[in-house]
C-alpha atoms as a PDB file:
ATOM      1  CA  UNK A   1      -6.487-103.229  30.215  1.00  0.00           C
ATOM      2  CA  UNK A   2      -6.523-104.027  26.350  1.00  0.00           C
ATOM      3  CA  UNK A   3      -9.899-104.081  24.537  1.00  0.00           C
ATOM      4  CA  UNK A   4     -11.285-104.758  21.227  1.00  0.00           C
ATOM      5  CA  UNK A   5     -13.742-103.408  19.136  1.00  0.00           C
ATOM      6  CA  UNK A   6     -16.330-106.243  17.329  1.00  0.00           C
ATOM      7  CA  UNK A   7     -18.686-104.800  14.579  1.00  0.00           C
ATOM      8  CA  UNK A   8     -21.713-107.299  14.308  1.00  0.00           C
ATOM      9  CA  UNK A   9     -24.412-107.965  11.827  1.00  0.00           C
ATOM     10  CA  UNK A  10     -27.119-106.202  13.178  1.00  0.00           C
ATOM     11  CA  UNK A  11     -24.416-103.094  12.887  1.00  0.00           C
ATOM     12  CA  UNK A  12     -24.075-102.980  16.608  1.00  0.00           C
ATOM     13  CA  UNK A  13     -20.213-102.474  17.848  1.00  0.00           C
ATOM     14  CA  UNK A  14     -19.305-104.248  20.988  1.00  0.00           C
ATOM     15  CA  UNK A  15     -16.420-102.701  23.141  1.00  0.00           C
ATOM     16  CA  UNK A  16     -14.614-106.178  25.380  1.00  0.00           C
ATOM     17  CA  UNK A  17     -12.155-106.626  27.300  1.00  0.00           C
ATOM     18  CA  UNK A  18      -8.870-108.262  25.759  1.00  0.00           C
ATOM     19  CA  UNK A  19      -6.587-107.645  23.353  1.00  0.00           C
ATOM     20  CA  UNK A  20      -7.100-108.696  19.866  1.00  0.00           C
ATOM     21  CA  UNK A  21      -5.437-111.466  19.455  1.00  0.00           C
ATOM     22  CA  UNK A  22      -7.053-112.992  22.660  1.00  0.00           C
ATOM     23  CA  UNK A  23     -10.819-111.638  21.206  1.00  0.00           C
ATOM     24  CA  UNK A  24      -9.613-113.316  18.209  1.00  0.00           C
ATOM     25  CA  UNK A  25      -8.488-116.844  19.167  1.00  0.00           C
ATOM     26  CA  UNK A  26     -11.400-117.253  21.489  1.00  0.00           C
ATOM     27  CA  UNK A  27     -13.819-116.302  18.610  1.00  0.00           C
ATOM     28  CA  UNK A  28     -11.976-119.090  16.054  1.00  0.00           C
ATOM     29  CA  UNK A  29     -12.355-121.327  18.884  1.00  0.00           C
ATOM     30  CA  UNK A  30     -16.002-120.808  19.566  1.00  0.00           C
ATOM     31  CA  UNK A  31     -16.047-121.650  15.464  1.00  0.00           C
ATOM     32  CA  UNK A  32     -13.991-124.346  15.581  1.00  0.00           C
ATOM     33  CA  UNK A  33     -16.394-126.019  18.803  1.00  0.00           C
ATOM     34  CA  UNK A  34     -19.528-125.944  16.055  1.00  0.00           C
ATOM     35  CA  UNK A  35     -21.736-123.464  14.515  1.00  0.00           C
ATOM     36  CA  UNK A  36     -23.745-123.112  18.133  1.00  0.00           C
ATOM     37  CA  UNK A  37     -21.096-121.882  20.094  1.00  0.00           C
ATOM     38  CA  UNK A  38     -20.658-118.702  21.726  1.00  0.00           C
ATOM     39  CA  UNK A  39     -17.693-116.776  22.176  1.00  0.00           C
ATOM     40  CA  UNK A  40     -17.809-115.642  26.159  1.00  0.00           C
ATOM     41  CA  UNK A  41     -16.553-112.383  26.310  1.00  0.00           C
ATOM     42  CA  UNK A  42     -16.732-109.303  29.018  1.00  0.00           C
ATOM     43  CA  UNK A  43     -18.114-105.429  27.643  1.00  0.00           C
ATOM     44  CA  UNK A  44     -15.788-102.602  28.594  1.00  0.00           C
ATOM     45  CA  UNK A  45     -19.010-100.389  29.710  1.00  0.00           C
ATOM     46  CA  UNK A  46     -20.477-102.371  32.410  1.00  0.00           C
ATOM     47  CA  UNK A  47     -18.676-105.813  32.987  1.00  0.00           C
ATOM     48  CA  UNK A  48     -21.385-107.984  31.936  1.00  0.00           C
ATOM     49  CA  UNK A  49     -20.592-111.429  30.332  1.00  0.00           C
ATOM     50  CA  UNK A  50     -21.944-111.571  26.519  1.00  0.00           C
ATOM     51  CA  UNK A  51     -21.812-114.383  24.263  1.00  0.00           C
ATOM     52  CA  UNK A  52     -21.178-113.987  20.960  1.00  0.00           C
ATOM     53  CA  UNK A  53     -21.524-116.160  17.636  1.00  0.00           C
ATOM     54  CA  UNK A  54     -18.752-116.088  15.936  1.00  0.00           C
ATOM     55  CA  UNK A  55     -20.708-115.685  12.712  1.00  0.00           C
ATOM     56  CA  UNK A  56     -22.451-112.892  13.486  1.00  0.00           C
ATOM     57  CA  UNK A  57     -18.860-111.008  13.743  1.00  0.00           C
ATOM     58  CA  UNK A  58     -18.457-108.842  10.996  1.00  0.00           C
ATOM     59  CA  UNK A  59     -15.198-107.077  11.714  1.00  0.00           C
ATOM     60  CA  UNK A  60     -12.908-106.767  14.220  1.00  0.00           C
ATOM     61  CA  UNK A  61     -10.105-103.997  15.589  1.00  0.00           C
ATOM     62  CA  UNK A  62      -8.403-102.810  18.728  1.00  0.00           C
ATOM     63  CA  UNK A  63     -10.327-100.799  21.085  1.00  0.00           C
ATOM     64  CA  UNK A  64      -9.533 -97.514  22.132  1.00  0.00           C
ATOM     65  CA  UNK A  65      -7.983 -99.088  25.834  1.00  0.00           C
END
């Protein structure tokens, strides 16, 4: 399974599950739904369901899966 690395503000890095381009598009559609909207993703390490802010997403890359 494809993952993707997300670097945020607070200089935490996020591991999820998808491939870039799929991290990517659901994070510019979070954006695009308003400034309140999460991005629903799934961590690598344990599964659990995290939502992210779109704005708080500093940098983005492939993951090492």
């Amino acid at each position: 399974m494809a993952s993707t690395n997300l670097l945020l503000a607070t200089g935490e890095m996020l591991e999820v599950r998808g491939s870039l381009e799929d991290v990517a598009k659901q994070l510019e559609d979070a954006t695009r739904s308003g400034t309140g909207t999460f991005a629903w993703l799934d961590e690598v390490a344990d599964g659990e369901r995290v939502g992210i802010k779109p704005a708080h997403v500093v940098s983005i890359r492939r993951g090492a899966s």
